[in-house]
Protein backbone atom coordinates (compact mmCIF):
# COMPACT_ATOMS: atom_id res chain seq x y z
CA UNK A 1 73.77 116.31 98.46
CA UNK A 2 74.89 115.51 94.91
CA UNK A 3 76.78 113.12 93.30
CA UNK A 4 79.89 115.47 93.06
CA UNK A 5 79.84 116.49 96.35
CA UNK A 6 79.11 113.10 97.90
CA UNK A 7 82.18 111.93 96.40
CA UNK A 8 84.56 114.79 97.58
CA UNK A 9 83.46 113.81 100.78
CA UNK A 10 84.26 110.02 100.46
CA UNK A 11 87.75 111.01 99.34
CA UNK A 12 88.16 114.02 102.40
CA UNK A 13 87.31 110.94 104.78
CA UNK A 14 89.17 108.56 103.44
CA UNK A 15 92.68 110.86 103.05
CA UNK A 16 91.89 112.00 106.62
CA UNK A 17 91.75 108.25 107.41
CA UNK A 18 95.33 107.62 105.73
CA UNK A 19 96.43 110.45 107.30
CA UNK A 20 95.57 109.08 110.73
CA UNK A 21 97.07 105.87 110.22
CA UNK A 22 99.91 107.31 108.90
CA UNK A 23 101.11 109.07 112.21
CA UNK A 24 99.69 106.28 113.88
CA UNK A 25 102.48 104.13 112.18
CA UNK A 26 105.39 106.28 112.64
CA UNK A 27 104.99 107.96 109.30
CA UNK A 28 105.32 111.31 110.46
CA UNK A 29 108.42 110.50 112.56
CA UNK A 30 110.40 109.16 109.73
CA UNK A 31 109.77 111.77 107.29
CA UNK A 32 110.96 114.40 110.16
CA UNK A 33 114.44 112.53 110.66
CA UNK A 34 114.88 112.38 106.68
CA UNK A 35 113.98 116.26 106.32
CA UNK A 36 116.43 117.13 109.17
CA UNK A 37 119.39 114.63 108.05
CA UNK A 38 118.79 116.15 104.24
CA UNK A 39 118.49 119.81 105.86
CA UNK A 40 121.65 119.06 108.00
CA UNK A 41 123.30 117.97 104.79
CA UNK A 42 122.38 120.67 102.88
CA UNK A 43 124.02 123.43 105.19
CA UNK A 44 127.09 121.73 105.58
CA UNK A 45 126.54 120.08 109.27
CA UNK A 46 126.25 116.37 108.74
């Protein structure tokens, strides 16, 4: 493996890792409510 592609896949494991902790946290729940109250919003419901 080279250099290059060693680091590509430090960086794929670490974002996956962020990702992971992300949802883990709640992340993923909190940007859904935002993008439905700004959808909402947007078409005149809320």
């Amino acid at each position: 493996m080279t250099r290059k592609q060693a680091l590509w896949a430090a960086l794929f494991c670490a974002a996956a890792v962020l990702i992971v902790l992300g949802v883990l946290n709640g992340g993923a729940r909190d940007v859904l409510a935002k993008a439905v109250k700004i959808c909402s919003e947007c078409i005149g419901l809320g």
